[in-house]
C-alpha atoms as a PDB file:
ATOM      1  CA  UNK A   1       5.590  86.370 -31.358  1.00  0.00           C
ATOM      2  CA  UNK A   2       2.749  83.478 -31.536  1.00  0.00           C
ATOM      3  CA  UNK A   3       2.225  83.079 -35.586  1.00  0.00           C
ATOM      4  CA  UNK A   4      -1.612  82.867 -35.440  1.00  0.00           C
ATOM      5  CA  UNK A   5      -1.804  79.970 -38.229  1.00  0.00           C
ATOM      6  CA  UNK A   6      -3.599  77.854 -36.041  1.00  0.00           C
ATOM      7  CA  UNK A   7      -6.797  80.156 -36.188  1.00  0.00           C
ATOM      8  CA  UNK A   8      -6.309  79.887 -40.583  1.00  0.00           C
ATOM      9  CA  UNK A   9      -5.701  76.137 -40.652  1.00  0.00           C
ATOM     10  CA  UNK A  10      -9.362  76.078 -38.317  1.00  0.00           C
ATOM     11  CA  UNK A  11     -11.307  78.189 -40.506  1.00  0.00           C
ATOM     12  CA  UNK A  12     -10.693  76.047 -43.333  1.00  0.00           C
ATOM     13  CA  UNK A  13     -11.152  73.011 -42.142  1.00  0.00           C
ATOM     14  CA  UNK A  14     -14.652  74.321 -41.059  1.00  0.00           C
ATOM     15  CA  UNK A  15     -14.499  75.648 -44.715  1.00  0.00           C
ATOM     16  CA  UNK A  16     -14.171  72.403 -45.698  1.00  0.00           C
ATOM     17  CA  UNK A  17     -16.412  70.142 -43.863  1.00  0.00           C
ATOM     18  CA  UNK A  18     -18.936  68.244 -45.802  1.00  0.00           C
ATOM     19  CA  UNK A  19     -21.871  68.638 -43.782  1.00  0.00           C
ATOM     20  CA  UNK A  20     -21.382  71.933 -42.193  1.00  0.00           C
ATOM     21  CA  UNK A  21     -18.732  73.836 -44.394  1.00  0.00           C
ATOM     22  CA  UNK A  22     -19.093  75.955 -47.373  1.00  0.00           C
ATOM     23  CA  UNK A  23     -20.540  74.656 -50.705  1.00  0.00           C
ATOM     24  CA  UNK A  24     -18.305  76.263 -52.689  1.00  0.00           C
ATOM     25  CA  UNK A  25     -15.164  75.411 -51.021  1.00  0.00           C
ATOM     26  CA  UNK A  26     -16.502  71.517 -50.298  1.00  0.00           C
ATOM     27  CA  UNK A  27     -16.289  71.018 -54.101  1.00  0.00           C
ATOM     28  CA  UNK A  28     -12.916  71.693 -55.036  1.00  0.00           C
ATOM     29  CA  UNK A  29      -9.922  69.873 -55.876  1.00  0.00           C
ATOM     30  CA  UNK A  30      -6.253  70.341 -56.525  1.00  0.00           C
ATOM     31  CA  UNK A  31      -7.672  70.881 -59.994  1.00  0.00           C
ATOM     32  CA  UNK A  32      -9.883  73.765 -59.814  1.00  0.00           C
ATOM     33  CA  UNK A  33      -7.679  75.637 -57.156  1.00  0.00           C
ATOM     34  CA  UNK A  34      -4.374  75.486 -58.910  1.00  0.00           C
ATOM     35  CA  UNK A  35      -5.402  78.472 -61.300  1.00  0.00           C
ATOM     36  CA  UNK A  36      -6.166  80.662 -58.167  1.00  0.00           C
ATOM     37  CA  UNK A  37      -2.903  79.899 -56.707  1.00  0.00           C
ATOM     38  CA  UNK A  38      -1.089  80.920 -59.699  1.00  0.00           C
ATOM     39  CA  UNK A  39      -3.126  83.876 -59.639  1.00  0.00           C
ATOM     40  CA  UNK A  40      -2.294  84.941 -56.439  1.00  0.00           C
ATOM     41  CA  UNK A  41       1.120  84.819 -56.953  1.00  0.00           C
ATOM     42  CA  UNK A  42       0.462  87.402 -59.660  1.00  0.00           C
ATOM     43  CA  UNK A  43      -1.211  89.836 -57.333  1.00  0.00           C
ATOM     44  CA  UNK A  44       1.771  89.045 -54.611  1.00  0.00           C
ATOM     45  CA  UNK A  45       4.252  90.464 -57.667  1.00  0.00           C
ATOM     46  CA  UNK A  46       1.889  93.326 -58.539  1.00  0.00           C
ATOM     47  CA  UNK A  47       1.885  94.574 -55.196  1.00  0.00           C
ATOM     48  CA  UNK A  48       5.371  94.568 -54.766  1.00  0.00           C
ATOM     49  CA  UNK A  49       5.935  96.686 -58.366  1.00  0.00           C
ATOM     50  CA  UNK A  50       3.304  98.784 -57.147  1.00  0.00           C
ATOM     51  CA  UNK A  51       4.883  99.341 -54.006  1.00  0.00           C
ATOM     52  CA  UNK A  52       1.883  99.414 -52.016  1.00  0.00           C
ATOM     53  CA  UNK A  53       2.624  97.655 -48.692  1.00  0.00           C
ATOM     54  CA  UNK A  54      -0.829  97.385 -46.946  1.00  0.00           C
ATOM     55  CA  UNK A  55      -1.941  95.397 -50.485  1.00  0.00           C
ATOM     56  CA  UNK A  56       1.047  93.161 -50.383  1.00  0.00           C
ATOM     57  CA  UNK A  57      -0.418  92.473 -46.396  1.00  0.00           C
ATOM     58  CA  UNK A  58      -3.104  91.496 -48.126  1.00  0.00           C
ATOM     59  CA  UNK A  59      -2.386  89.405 -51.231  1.00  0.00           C
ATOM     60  CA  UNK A  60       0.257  87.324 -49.344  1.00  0.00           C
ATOM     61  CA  UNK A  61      -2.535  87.000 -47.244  1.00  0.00           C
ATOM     62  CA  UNK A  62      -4.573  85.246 -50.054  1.00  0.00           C
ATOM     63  CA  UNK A  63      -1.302  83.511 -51.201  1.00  0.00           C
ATOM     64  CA  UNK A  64      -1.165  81.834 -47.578  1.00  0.00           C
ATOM     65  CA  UNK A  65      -4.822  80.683 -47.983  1.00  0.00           C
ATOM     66  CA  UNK A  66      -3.785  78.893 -51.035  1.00  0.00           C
ATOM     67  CA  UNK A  67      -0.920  76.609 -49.170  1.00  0.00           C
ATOM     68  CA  UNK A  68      -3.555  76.018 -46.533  1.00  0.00           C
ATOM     69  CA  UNK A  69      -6.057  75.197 -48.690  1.00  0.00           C
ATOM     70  CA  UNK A  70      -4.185  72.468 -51.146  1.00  0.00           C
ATOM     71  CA  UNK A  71      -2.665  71.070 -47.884  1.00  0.00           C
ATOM     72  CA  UNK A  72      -6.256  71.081 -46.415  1.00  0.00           C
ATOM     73  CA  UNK A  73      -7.597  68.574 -49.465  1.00  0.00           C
ATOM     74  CA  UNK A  74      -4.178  66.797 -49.125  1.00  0.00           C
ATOM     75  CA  UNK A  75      -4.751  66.225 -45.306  1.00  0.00           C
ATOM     76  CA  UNK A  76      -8.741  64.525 -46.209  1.00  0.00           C
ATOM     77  CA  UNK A  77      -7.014  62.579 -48.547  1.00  0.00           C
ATOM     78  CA  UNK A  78      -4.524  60.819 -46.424  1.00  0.00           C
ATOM     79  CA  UNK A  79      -1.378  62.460 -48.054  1.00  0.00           C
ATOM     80  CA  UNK A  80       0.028  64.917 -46.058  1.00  0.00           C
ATOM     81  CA  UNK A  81      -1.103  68.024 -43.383  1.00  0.00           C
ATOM     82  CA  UNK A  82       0.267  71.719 -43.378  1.00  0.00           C
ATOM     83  CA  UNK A  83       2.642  70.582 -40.870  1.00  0.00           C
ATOM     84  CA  UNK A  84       4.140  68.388 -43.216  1.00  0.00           C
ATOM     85  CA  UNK A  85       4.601  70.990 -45.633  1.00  0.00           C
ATOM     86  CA  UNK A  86       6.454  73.489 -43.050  1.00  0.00           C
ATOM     87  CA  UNK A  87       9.181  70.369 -41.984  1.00  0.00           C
ATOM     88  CA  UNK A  88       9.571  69.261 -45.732  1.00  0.00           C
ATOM     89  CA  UNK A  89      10.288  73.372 -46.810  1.00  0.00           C
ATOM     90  CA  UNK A  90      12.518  74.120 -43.391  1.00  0.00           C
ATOM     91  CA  UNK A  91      14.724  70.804 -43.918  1.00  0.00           C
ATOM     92  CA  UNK A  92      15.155  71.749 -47.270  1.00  0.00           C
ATOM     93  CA  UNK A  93      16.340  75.014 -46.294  1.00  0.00           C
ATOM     94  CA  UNK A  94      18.548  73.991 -43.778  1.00  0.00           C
ATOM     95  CA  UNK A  95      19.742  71.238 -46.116  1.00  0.00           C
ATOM     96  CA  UNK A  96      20.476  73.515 -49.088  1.00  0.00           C
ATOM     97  CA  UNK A  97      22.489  76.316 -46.463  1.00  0.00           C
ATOM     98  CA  UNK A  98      24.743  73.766 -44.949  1.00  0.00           C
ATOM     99  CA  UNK A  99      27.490  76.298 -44.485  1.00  0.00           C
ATOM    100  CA  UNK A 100      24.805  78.451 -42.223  1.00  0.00           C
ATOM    101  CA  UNK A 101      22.448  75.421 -40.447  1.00  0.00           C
ATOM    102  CA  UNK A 102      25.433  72.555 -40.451  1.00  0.00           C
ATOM    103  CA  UNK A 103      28.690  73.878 -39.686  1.00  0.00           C
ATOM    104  CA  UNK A 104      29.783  72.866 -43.443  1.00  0.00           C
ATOM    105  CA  UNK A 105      32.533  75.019 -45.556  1.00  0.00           C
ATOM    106  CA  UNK A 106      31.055  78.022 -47.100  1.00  0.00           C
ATOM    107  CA  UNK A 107      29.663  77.667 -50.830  1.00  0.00           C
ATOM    108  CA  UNK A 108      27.017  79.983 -50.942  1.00  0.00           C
ATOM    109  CA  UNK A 109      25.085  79.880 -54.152  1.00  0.00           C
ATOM    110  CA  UNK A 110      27.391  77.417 -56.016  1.00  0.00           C
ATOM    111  CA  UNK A 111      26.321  75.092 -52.921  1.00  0.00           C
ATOM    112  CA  UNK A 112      22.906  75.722 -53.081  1.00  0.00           C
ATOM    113  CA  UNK A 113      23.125  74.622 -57.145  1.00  0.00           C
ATOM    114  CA  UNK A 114      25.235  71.536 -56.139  1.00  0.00           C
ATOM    115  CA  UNK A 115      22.442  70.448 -53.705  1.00  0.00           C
ATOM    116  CA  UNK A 116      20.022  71.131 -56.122  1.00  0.00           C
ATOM    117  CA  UNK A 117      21.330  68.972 -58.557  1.00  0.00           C
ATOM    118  CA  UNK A 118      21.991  65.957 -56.432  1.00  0.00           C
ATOM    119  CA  UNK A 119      18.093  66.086 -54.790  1.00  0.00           C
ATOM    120  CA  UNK A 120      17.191  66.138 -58.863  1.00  0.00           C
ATOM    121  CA  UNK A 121      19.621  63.398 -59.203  1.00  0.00           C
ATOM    122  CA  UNK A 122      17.619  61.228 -56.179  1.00  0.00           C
ATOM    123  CA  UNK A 123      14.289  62.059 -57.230  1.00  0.00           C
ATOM    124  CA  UNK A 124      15.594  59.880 -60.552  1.00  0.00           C
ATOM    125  CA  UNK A 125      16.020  63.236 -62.794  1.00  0.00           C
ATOM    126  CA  UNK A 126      17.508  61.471 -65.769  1.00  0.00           C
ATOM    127  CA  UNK A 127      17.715  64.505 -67.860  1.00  0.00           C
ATOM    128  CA  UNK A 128      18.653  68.512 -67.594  1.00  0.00           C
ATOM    129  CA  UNK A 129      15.085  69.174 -68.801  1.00  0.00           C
ATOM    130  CA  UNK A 130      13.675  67.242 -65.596  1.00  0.00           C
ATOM    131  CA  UNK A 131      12.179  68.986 -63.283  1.00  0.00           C
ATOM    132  CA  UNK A 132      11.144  72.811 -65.135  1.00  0.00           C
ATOM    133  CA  UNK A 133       7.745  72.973 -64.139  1.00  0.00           C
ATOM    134  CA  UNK A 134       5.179  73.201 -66.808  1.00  0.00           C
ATOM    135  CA  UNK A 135       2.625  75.848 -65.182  1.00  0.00           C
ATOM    136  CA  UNK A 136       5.422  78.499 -65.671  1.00  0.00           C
ATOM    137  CA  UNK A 137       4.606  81.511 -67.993  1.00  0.00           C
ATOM    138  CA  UNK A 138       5.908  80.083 -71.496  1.00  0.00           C
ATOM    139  CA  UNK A 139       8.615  83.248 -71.692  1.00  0.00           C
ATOM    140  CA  UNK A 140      10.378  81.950 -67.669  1.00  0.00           C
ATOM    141  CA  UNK A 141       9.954  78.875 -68.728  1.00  0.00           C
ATOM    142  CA  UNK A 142      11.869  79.036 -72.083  1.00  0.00           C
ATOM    143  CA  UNK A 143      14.393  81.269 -69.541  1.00  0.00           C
ATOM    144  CA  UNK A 144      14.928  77.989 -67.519  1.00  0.00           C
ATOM    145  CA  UNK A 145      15.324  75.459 -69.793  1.00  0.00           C
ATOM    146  CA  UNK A 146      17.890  77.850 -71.722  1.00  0.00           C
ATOM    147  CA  UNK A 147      19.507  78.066 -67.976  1.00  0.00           C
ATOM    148  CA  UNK A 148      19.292  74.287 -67.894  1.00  0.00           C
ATOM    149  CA  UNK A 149      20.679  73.438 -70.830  1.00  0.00           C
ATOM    150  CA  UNK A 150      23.350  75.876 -70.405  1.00  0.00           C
ATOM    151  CA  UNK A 151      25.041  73.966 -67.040  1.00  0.00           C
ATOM    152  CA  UNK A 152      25.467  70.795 -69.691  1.00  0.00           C
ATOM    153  CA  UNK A 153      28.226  73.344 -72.160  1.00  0.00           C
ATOM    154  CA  UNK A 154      24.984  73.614 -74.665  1.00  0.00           C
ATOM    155  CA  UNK A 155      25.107  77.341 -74.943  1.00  0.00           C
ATOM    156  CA  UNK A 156      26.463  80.307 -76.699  1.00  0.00           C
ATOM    157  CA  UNK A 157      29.670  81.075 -75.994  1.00  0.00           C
ATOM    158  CA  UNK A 158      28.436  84.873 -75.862  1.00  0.00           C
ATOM    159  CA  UNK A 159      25.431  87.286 -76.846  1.00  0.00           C
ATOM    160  CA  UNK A 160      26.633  87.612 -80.814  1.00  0.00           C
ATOM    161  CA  UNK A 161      25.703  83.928 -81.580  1.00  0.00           C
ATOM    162  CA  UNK A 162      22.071  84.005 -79.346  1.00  0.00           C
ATOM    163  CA  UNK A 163      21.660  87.833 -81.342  1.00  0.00           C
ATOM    164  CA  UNK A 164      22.417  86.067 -84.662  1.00  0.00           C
ATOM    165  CA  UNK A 165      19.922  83.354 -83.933  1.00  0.00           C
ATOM    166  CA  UNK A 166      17.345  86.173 -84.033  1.00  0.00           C
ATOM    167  CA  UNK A 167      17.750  87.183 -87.387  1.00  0.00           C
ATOM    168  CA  UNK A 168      17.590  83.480 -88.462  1.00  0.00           C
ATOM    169  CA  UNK A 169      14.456  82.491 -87.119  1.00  0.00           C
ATOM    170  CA  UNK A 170      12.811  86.248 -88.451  1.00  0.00           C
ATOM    171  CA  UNK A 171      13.755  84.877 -91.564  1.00  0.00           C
ATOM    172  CA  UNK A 172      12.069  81.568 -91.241  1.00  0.00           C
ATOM    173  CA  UNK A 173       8.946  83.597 -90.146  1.00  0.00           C
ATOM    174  CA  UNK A 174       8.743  85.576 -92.969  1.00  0.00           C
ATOM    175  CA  UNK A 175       9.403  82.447 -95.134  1.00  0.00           C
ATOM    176  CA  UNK A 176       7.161  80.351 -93.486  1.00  0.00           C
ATOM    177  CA  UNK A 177       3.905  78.914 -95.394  1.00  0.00           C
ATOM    178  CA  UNK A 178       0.754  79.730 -93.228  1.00  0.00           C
ATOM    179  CA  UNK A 179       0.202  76.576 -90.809  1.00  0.00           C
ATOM    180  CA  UNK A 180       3.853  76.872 -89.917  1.00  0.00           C
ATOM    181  CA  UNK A 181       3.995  80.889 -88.756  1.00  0.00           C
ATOM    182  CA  UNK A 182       3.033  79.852 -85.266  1.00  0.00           C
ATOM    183  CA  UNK A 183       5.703  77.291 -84.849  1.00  0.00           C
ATOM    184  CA  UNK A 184       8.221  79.776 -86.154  1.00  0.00           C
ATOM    185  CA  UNK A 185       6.989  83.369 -84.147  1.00  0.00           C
ATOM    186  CA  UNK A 186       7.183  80.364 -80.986  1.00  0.00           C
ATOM    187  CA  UNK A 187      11.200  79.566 -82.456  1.00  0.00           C
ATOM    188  CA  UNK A 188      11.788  83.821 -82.377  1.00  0.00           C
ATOM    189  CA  UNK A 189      10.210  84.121 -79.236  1.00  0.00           C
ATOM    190  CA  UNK A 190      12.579  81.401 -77.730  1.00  0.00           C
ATOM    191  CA  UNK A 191      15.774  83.263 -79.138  1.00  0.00           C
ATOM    192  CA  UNK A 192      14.947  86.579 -78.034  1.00  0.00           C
ATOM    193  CA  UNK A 193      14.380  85.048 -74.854  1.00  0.00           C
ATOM    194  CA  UNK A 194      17.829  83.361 -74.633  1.00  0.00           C
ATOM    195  CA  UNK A 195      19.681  86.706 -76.220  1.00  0.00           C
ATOM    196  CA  UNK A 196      17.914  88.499 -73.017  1.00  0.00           C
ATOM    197  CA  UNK A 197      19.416  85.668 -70.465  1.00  0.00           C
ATOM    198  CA  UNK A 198      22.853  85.973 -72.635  1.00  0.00           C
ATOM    199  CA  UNK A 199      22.916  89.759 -71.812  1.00  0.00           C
ATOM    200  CA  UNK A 200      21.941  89.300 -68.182  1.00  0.00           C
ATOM    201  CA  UNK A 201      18.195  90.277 -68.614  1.00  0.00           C
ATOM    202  CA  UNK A 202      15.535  88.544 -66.852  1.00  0.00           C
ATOM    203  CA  UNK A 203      13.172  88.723 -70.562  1.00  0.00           C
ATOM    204  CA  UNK A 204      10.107  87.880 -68.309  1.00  0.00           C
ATOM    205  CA  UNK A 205      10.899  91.260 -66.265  1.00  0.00           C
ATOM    206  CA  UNK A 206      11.731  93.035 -69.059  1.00  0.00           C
ATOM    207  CA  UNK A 207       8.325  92.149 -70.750  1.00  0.00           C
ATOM    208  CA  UNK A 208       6.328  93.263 -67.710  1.00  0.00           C
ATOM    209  CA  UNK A 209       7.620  96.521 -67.802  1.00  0.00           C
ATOM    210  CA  UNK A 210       7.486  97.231 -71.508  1.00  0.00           C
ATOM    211  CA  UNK A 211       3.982  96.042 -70.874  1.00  0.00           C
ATOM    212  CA  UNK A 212       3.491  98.960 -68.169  1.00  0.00           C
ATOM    213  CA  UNK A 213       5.108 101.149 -70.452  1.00  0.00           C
ATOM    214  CA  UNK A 214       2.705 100.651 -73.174  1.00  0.00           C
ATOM    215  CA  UNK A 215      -0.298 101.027 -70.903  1.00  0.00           C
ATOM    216  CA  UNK A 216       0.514 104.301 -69.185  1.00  0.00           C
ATOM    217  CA  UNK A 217       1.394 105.706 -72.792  1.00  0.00           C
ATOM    218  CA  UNK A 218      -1.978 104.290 -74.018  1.00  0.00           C
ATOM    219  CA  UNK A 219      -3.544 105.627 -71.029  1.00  0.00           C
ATOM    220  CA  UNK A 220      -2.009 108.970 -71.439  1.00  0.00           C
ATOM    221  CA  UNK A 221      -3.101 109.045 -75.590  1.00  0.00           C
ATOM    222  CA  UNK A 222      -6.862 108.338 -74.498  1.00  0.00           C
ATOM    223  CA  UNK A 223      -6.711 111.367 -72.045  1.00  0.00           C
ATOM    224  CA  UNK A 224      -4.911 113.619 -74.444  1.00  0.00           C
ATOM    225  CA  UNK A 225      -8.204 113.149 -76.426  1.00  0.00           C
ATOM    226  CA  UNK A 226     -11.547 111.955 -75.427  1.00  0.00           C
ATOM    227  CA  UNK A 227     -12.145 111.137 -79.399  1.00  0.00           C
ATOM    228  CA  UNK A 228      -8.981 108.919 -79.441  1.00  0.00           C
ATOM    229  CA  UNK A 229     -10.959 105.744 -80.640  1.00  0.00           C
ATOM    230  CA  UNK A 230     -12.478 107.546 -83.445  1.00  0.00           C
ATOM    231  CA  UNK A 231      -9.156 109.212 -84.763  1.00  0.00           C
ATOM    232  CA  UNK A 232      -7.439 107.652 -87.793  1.00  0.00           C
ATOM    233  CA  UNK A 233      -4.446 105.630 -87.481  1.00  0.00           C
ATOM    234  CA  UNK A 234      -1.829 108.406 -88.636  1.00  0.00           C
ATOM    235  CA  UNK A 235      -3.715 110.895 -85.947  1.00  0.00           C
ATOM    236  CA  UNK A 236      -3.281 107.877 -83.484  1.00  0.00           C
ATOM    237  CA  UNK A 237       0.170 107.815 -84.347  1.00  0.00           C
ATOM    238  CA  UNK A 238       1.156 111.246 -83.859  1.00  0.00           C
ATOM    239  CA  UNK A 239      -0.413 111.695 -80.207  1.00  0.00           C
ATOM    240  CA  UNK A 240       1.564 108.232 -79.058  1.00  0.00           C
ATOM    241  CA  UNK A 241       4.533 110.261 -80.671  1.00  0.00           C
ATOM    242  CA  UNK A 242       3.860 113.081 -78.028  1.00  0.00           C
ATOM    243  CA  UNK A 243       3.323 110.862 -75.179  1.00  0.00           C
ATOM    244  CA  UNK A 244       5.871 109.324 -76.034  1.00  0.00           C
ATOM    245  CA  UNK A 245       8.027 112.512 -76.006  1.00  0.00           C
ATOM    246  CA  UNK A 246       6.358 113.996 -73.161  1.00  0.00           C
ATOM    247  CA  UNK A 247       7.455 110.863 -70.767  1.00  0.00           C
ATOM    248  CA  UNK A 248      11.018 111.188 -71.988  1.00  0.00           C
ATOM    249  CA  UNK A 249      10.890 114.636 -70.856  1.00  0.00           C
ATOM    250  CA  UNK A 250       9.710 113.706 -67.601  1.00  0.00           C
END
């Protein structure tokens, strides 16, 4: 099958033309688009919890325009063309599966991490920290440094001592003076995080659906009762009680 990305890298460089193209899309940079990007990587992960196939057509779709795009501005600029970005990804994929594209030994993953390491090591990656991208939502972020840091023998031994941290750093909350309290909710934050990896939870998972949770159960309270906004908070209470009931049930 002919993968029509021809026709996509045409549209937009006509897009993109100075004279002719769009004036929105002649303006941007690397800059302004990088927040779209991100966001459409969102979508991408929405679809897929959603489980709504013709939308995930559609938002890797968008996703695609994104590559195309940042490789379009690249191209004007003398760097590099889409092209350039397919060869760089498939070496690295054949590099990284030498067991499947190179007739090496099986490894599998433990291979893949090796390689990893020693293209960090050639890129001059002096440290661990090297390398964890700063864009990342703060809580898979905090998830791969803790990962990071871990591969050096700086971790907890098991969950108890990450669990125990947790109760520390609630204590320097609550002890905290004022300007401080961010600093320290940031310090709990970062443990609960690493108790989740310790336990084999992915916390930024784990936080999206405890974040679905609460919507459908808020969702469900302001049905229950058209009035809900105007009900006190011990009325408020009780209904989330029978939502929450009623889901259990369920």
């Amino acid at each position: 099958m002919t993968i029509p990305i021809d026709r996509l890298v045409t549209i937009m460089a006509r897009l993109r033309d100075p004279r002719t193209g769009c004036e929105w899309d002649t303006v941007q940079t690397f800059e302004t688009i990088a927040p779209y990007t991100i966001e459409e990587a969102y979508e991408v992960a929405d679809a897929i919890a959603r489980g709504d196939m013709a939308d995930l057509k559609d938002e890797l779709g968008d996703l695609l325009l994104q590559v195309v795009f940042h490789s379009r501005m690249a191209e004007e600029a003398g760097d590099f063309a889409l092209a350039d970005v397919i060869h760089a990804i498939s070496d690295k994929m054949e590099r990284r599966h030498p067991h499947i594209f190179l007739g090496a030994e099986a490894g599998g993953h433990h291979l893949w991490e090796q390689i990893k390491s020693e293209e960090r090591g050639a890129k001059g990656h002096a440290s661990a920290m090297d390398g964890v991208a700063l864009g990342l939502p703060a809580l898979l972020r905090a998830e791969k440094l803790q990962k990071r840091a871990a591969r050096t023998g700086f971790d907890w031994p098991d969950p108890s001592g990450a669990r125990a941290k947790i109760d520390e750093e609630l204590l320097e909350v609550e002890s905290a003076p004022e300007q401080e309290v961010e600093e320290e909710i940031g310090d709990l934050l970062f443990s609960v995080a690493n108790w989740a990896r310790k336990l084999g939870i992915d916390p930024e998972a784990a936080l999206r659906r405890a974040n679905a949770k609460f919507e459908r159960r808020f969702r469900a309270m302001e049905a229950a009762d058209e009035n809900f906004a105007s009900l006190d908070l011990e009325a408020q209470e009780a209904l989330w009680q029978r939502v929450k009931a009623a889901a259990a049930e369920a």
